[in-house]
Protein backbone atom coordinates (compact mmCIF):
# COMPACT_ATOMS: atom_id res chain seq x y z
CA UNK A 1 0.00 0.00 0.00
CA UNK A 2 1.37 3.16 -0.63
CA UNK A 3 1.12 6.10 1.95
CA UNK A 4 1.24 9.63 0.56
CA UNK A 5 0.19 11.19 3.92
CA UNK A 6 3.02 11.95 5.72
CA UNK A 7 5.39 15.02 6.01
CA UNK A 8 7.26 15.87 2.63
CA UNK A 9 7.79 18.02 0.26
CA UNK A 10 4.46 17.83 -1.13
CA UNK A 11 2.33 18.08 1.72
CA UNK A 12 4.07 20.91 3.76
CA UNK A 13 3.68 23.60 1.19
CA UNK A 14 3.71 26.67 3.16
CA UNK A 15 -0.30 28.30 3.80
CA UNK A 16 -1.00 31.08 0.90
CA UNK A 17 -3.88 32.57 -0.67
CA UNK A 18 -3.00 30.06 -4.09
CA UNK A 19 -2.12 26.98 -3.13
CA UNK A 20 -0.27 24.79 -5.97
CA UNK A 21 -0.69 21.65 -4.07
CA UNK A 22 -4.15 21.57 -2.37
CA UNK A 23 -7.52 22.76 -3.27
CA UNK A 24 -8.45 22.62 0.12
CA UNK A 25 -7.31 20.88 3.52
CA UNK A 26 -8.84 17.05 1.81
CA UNK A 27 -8.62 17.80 -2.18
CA UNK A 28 -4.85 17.89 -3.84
CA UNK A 29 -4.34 19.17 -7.62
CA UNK A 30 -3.97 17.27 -10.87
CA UNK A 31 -0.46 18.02 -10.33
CA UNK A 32 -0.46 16.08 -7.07
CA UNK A 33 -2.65 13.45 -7.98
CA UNK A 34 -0.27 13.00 -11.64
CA UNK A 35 3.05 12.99 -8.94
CA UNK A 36 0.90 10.11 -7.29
CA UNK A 37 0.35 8.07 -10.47
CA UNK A 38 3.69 8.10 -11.69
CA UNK A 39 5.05 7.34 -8.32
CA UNK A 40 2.79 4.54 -8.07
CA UNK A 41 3.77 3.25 -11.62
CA UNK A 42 7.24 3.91 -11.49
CA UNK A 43 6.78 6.16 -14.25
CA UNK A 44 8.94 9.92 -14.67
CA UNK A 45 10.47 8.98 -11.23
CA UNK A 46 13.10 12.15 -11.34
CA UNK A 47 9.96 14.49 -11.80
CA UNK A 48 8.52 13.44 -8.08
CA UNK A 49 9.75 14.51 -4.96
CA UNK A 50 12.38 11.79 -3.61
CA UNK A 51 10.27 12.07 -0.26
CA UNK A 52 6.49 11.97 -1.63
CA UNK A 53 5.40 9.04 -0.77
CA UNK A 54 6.00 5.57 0.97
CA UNK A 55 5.42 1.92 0.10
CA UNK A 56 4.28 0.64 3.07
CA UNK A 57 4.43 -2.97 3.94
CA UNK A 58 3.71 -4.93 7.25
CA UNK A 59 7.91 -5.14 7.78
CA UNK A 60 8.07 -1.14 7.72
CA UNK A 61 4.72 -0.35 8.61
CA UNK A 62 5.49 0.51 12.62
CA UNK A 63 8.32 2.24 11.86
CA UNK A 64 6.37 4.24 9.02
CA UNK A 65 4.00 5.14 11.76
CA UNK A 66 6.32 5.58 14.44
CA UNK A 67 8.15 8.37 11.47
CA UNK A 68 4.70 10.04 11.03
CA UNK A 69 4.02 10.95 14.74
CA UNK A 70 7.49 12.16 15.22
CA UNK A 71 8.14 14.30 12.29
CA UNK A 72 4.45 15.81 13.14
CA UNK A 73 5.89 16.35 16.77
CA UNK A 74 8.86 18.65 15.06
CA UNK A 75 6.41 20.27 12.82
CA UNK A 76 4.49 21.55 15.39
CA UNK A 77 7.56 22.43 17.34
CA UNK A 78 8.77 24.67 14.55
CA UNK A 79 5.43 25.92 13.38
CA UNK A 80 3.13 26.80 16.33
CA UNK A 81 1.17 29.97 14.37
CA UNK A 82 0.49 27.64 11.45
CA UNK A 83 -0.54 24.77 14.26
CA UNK A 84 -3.45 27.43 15.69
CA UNK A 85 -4.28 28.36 12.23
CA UNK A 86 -5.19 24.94 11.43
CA UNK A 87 -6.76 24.39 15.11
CA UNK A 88 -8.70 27.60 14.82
CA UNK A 89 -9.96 26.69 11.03
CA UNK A 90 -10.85 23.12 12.52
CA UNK A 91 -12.97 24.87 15.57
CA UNK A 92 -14.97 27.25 13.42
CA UNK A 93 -15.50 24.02 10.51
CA UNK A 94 -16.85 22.09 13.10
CA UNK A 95 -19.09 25.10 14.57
CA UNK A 96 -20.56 25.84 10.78
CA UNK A 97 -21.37 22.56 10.45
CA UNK A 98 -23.53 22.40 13.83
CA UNK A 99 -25.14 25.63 12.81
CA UNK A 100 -26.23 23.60 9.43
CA UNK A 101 -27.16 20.84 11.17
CA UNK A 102 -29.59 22.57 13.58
CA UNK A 103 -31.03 24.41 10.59
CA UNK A 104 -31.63 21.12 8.79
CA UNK A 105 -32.89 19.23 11.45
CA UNK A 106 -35.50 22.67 12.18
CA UNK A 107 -36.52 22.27 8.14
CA UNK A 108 -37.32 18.49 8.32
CA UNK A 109 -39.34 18.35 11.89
């Protein structure tokens, strides 16, 4: 299985009004989801990031995880504005979507 998830070059693009990488927090670009393919299929290799993306297998799979949690821990060491960014985005998401739920709920009762 192969784990694009992590942190690399891909996924760390700094926060800006245009994003190359991401539509949004969930959705990446063509360009992403092309770098993905050809990773995948072993295909333009020298055209994706060395770091985007790991073939994990059960003999690598703890360690792959174990990777993931600590290079998140350093992120957020490094980048605690971006880290309540995020957290503050996340809060108001979640609030929105109670607000629509409430009103939906009122509409169908």
């Amino acid at each position: 299985m192969w784990d694009f998830y992590g942190h690399n070059t891909i996924t760390l693009e700094p926060i800006q009004d245009v994003m190359e990488n991401y539509v949004d927090n969930f959705h990446y670009t063509k360009l992403v989801g092309d770098l993905i393919l050809n990773r995948i299929l072993g295909y333009k290799d020298n055209e994706v990031p060395a770091d985007f993306g790991v073939l994990v297998t059960k003999e690598n799979l703890e360690f792959h995880l174990a990777k993931i949690r600590a290079d998140r821990g350093e992120w957020v060491k490094i980048h605690p504005n971006e880290l309540y960014l995020v957290e503050s985005l996340q809060i108001k998401f979640v609030e929105e979507l109670k607000k629509q739920n409430k009103r939906t709920l009122h509409i169908v009762s």
